[in-house]
PDB file of N, CA and C in Angstrom:
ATOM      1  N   UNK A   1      61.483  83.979 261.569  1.00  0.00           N
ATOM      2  CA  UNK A   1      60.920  83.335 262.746  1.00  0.00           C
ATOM      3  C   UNK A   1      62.064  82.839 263.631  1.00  0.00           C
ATOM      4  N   UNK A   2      61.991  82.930 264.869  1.00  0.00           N
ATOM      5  CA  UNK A   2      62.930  82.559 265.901  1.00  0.00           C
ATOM      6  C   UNK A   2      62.674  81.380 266.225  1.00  0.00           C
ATOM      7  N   UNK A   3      63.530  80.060 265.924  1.00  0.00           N
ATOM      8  CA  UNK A   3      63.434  79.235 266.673  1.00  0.00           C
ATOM      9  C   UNK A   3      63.319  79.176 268.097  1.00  0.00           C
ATOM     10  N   UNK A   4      62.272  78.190 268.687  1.00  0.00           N
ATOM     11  CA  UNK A   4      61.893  77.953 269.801  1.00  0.00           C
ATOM     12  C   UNK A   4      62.843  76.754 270.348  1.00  0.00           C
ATOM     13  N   UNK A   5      63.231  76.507 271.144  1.00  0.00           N
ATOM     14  CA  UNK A   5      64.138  75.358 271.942  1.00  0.00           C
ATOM     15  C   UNK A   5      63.626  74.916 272.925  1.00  0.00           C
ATOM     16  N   UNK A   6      63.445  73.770 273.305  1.00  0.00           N
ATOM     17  CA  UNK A   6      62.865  73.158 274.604  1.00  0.00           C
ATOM     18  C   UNK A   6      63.785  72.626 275.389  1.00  0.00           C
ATOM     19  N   UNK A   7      64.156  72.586 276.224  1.00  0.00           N
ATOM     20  CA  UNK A   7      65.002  71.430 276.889  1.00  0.00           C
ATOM     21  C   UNK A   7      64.034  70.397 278.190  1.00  0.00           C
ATOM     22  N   UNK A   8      64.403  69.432 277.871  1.00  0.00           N
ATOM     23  CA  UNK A   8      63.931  68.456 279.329  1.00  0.00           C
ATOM     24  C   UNK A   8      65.096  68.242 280.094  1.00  0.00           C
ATOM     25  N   UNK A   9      65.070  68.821 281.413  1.00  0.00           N
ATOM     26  CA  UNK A   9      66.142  68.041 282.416  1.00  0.00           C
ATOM     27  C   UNK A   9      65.826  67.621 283.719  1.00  0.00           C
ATOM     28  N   UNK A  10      66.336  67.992 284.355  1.00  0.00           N
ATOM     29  CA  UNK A  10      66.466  67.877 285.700  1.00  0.00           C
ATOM     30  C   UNK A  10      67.272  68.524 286.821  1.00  0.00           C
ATOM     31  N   UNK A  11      67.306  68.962 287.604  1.00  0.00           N
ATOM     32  CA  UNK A  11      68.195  69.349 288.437  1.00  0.00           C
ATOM     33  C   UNK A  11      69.038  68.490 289.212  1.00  0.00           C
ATOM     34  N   UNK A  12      70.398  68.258 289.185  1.00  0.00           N
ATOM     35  CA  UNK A  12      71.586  67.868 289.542  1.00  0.00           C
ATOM     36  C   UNK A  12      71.933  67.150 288.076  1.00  0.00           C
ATOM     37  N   UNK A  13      71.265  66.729 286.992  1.00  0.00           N
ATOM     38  CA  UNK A  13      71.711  66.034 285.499  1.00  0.00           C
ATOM     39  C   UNK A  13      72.683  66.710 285.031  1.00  0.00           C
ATOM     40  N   UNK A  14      73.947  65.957 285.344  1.00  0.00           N
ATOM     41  CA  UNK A  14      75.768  66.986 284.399  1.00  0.00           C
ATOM     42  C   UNK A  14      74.791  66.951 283.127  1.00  0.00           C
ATOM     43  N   UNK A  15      74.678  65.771 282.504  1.00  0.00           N
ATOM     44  CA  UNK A  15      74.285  66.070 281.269  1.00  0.00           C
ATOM     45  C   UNK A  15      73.585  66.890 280.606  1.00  0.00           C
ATOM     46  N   UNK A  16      72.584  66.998 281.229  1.00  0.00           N
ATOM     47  CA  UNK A  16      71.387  68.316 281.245  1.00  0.00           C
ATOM     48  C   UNK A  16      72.202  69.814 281.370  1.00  0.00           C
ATOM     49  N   UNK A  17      73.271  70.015 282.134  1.00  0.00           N
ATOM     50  CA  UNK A  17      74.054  71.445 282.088  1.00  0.00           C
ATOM     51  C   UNK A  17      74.651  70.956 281.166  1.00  0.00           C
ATOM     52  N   UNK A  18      75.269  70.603 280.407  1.00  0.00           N
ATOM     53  CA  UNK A  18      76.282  70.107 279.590  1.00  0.00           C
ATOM     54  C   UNK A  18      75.875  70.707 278.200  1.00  0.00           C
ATOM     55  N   UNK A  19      74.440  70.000 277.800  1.00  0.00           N
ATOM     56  CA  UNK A  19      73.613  70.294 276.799  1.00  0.00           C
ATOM     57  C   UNK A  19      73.413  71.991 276.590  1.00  0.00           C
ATOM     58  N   UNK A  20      72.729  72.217 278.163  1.00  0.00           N
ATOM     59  CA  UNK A  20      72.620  73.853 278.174  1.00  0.00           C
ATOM     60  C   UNK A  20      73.545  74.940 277.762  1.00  0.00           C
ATOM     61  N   UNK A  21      74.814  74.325 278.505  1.00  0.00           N
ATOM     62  CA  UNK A  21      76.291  74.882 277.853  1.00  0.00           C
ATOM     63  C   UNK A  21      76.466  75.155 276.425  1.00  0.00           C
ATOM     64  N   UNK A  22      76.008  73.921 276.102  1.00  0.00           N
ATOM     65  CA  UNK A  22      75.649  73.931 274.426  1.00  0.00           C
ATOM     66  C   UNK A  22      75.251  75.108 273.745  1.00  0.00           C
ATOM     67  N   UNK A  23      73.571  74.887 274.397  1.00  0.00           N
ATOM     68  CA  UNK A  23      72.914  75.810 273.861  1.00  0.00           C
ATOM     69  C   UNK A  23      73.198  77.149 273.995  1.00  0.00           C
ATOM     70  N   UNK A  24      73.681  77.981 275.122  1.00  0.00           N
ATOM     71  CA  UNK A  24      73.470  79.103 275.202  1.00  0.00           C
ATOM     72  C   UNK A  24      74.897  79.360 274.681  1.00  0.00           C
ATOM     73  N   UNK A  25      76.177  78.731 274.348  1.00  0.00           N
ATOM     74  CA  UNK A  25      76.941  78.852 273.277  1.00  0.00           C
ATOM     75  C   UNK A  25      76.710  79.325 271.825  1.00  0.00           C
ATOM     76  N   UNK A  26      75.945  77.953 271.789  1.00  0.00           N
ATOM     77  CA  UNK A  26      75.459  78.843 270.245  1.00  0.00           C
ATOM     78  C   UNK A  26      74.335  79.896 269.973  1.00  0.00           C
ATOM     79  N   UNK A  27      73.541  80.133 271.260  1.00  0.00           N
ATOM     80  CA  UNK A  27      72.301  81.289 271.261  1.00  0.00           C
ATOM     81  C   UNK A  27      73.062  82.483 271.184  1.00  0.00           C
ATOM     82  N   UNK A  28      74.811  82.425 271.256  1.00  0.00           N
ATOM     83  CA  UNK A  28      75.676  83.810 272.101  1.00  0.00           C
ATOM     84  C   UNK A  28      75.697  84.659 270.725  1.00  0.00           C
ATOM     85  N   UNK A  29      75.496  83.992 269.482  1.00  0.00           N
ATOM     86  CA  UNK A  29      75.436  83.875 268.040  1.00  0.00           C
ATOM     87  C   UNK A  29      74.514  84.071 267.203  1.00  0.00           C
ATOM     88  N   UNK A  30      73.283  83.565 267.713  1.00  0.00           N
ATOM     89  CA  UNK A  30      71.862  83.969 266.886  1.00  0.00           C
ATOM     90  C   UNK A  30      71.238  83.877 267.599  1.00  0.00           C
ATOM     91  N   UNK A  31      69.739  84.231 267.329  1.00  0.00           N
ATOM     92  CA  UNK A  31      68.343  84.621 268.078  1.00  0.00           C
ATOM     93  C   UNK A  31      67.647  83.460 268.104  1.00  0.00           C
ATOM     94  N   UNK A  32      67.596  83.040 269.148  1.00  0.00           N
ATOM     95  CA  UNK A  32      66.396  82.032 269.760  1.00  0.00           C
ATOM     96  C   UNK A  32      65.572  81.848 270.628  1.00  0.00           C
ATOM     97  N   UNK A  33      64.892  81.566 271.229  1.00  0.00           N
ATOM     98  CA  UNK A  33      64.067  81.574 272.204  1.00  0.00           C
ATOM     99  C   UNK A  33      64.438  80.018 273.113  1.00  0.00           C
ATOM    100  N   UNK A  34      64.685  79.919 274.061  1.00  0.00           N
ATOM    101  CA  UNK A  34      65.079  78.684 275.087  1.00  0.00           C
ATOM    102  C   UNK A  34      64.170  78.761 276.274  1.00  0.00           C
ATOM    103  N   UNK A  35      63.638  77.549 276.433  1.00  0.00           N
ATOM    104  CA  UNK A  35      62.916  77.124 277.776  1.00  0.00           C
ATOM    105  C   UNK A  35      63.169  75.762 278.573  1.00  0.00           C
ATOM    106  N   UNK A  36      63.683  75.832 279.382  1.00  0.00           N
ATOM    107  CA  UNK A  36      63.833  74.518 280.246  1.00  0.00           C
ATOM    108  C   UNK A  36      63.029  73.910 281.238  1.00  0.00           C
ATOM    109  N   UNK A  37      62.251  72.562 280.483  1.00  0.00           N
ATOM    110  CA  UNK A  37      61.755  72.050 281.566  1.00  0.00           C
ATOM    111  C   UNK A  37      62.011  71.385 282.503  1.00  0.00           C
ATOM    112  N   UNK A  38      61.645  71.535 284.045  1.00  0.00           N
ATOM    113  CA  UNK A  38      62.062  70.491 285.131  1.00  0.00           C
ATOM    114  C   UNK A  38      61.176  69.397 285.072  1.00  0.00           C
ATOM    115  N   UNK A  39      61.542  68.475 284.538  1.00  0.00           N
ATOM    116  CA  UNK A  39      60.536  66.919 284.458  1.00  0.00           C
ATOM    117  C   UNK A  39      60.251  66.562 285.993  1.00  0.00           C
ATOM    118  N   UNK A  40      61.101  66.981 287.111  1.00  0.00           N
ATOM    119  CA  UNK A  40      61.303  65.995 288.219  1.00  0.00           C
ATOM    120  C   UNK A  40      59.812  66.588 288.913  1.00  0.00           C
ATOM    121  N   UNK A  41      59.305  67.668 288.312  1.00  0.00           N
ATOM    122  CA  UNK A  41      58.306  68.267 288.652  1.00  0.00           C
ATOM    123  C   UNK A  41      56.603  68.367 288.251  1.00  0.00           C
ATOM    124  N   UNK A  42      56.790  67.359 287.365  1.00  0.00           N
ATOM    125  CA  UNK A  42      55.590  66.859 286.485  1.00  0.00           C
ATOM    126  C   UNK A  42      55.399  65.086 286.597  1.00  0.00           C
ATOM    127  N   UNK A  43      55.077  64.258 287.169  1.00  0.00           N
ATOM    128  CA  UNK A  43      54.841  62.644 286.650  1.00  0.00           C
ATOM    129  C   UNK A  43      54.427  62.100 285.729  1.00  0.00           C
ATOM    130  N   UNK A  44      53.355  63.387 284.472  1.00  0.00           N
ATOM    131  CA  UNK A  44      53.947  62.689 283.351  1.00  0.00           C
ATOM    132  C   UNK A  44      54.763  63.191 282.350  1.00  0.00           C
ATOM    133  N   UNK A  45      55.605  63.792 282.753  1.00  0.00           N
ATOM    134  CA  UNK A  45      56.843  64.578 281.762  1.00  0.00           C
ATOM    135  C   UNK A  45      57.981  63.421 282.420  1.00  0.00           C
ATOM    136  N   UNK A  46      57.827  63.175 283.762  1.00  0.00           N
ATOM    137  CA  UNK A  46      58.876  62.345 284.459  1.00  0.00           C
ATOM    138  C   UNK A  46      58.634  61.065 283.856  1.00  0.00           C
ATOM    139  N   UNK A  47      57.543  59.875 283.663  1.00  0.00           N
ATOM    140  CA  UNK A  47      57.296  59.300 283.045  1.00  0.00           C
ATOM    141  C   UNK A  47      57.746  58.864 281.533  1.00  0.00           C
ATOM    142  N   UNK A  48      57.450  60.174 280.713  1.00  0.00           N
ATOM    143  CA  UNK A  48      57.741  60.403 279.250  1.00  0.00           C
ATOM    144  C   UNK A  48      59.277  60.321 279.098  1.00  0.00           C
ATOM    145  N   UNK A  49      60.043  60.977 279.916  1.00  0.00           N
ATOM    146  CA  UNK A  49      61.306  61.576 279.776  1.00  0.00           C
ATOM    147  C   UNK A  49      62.625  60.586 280.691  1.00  0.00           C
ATOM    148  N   UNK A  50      62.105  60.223 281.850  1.00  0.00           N
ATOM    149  CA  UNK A  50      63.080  60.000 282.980  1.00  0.00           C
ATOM    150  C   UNK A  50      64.251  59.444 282.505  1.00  0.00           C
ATOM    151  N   UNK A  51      63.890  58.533 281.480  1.00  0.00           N
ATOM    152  CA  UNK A  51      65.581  57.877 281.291  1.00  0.00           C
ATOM    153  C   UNK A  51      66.501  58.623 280.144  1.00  0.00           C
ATOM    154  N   UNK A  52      65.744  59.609 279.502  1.00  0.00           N
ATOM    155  CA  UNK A  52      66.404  59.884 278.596  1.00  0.00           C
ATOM    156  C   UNK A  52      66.249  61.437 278.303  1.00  0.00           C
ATOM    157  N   UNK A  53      66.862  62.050 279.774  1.00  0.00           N
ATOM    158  CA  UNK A  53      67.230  63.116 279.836  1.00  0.00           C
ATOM    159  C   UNK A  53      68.950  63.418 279.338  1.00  0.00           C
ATOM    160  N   UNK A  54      69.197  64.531 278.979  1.00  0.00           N
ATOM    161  CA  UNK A  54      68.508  66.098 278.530  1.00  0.00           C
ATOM    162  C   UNK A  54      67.860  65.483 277.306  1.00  0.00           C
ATOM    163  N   UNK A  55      66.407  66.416 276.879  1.00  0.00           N
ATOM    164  CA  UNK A  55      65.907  65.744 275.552  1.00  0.00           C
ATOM    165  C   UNK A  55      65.710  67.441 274.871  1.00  0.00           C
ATOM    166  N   UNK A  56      66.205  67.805 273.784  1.00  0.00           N
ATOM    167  CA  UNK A  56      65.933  68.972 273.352  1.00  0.00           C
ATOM    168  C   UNK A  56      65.161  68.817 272.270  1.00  0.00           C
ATOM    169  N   UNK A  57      64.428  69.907 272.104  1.00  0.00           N
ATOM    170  CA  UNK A  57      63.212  70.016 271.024  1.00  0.00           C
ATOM    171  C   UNK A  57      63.604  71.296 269.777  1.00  0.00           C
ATOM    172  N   UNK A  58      63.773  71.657 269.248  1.00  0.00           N
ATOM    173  CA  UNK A  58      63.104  72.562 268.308  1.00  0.00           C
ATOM    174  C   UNK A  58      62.064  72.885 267.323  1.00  0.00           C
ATOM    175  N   UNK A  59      61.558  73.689 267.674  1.00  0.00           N
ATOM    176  CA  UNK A  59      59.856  74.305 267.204  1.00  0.00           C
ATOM    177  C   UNK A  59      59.218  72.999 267.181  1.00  0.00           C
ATOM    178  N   UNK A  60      59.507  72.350 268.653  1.00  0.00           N
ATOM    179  CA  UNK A  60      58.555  70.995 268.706  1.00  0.00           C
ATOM    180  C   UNK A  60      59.063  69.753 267.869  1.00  0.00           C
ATOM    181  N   UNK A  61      59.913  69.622 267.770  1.00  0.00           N
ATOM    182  CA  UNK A  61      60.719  68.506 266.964  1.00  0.00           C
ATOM    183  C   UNK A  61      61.415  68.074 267.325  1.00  0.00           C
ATOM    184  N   UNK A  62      62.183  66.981 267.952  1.00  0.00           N
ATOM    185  CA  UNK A  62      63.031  66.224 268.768  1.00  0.00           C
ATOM    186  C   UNK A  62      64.179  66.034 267.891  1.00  0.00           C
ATOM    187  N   UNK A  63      64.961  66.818 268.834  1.00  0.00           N
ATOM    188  CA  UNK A  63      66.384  67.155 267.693  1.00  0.00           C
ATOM    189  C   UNK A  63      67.473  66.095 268.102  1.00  0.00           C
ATOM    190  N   UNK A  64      67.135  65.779 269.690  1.00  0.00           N
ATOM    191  CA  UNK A  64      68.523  65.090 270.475  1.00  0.00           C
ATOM    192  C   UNK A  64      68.251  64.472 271.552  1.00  0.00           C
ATOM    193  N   UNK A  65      68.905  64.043 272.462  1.00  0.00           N
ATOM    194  CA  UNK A  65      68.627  62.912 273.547  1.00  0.00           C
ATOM    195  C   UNK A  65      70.295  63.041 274.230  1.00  0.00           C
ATOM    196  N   UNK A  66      70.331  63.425 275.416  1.00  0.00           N
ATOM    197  CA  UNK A  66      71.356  63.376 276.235  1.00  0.00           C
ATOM    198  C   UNK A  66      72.734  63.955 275.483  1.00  0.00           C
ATOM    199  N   UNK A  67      73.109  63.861 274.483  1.00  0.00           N
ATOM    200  CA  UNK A  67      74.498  64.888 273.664  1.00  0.00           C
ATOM    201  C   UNK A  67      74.070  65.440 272.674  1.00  0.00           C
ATOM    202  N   UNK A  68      74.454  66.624 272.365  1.00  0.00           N
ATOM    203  CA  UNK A  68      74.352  67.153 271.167  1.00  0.00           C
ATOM    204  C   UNK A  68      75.781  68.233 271.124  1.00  0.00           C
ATOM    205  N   UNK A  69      76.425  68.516 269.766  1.00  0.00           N
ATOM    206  CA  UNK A  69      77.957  69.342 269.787  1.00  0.00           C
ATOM    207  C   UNK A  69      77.282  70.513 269.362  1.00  0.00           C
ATOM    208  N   UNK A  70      78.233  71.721 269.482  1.00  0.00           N
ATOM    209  CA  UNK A  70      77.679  73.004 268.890  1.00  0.00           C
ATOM    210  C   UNK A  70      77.178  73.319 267.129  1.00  0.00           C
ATOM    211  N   UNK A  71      78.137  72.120 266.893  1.00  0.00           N
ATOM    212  CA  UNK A  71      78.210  72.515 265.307  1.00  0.00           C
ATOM    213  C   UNK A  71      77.025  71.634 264.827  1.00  0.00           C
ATOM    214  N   UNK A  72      76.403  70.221 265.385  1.00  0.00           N
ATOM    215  CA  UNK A  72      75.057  69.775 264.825  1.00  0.00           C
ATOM    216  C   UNK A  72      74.014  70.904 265.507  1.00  0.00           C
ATOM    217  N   UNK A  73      73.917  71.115 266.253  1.00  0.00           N
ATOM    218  CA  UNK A  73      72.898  72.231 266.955  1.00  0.00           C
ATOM    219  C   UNK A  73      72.616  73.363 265.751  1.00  0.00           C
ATOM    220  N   UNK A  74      73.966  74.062 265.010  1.00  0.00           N
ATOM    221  CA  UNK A  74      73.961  74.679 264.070  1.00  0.00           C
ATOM    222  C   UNK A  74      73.325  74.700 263.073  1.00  0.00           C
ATOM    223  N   UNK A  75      73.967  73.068 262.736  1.00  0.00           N
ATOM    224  CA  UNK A  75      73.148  72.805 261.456  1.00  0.00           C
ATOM    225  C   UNK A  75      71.562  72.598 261.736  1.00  0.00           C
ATOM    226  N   UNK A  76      71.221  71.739 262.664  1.00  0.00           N
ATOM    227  CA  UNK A  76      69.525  71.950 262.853  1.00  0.00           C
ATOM    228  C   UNK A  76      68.828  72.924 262.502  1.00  0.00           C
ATOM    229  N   UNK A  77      69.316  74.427 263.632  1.00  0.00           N
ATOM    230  CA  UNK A  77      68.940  75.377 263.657  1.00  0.00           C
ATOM    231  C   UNK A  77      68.761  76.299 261.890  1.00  0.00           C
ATOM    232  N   UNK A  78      70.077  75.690 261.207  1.00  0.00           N
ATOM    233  CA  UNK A  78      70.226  76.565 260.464  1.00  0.00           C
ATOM    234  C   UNK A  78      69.090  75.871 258.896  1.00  0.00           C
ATOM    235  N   UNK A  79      68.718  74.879 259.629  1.00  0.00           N
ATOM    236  CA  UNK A  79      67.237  73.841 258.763  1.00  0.00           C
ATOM    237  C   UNK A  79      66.596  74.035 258.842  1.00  0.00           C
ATOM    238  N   UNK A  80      65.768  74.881 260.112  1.00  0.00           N
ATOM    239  CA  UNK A  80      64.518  75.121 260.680  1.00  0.00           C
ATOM    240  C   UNK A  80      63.717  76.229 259.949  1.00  0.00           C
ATOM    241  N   UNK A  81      62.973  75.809 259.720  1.00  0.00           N
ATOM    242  CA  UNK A  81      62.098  77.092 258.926  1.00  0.00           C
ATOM    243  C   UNK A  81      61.821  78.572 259.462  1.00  0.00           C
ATOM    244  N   UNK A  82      62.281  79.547 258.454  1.00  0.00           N
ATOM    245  CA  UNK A  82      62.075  81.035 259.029  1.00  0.00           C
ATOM    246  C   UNK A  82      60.377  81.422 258.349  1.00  0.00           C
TER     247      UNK A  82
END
């Protein structure tokens, strides 16, 4: 099974590219599926989320909140059920 990835950001959030950088680093490596949401575009995702963007998910599970390094991303991923 391919992990699924969510991201919450925003457009102009360094942090939010920062995270992404992340991710598609380590996607360059294994098979995943990535989707990014724009919160600034929903009021209640903006609500849920606003202060504590980038928020990443896997297969619906809240992995992180504004930093995550390549090598914990790894290990998550490499936890997640196939």
């Amino acid at each position: 099974m391919t992990p699924a990835l969510t991201l919450y950001s925003r457009p102009g959030c360094h942090l939010c590219d920062e995270m992404k950088a992340v991710v598609d680093r380590v996607a360059a490596s294994r098979p995943i599926t990535m989707e990014v949401v724009d919160i600034s575009s929903d009021t209640a995702l903006e609500r849920e989320f606003g202060l504590e963007i980038p928020v990443l998910f896997v297969d619906g599970r809240k992995v992180a909140k504004y930093r995550i390094t390549e090598q914990a991303l790894a290990r998550v991923l490499d936890a997640a059920p196939r």
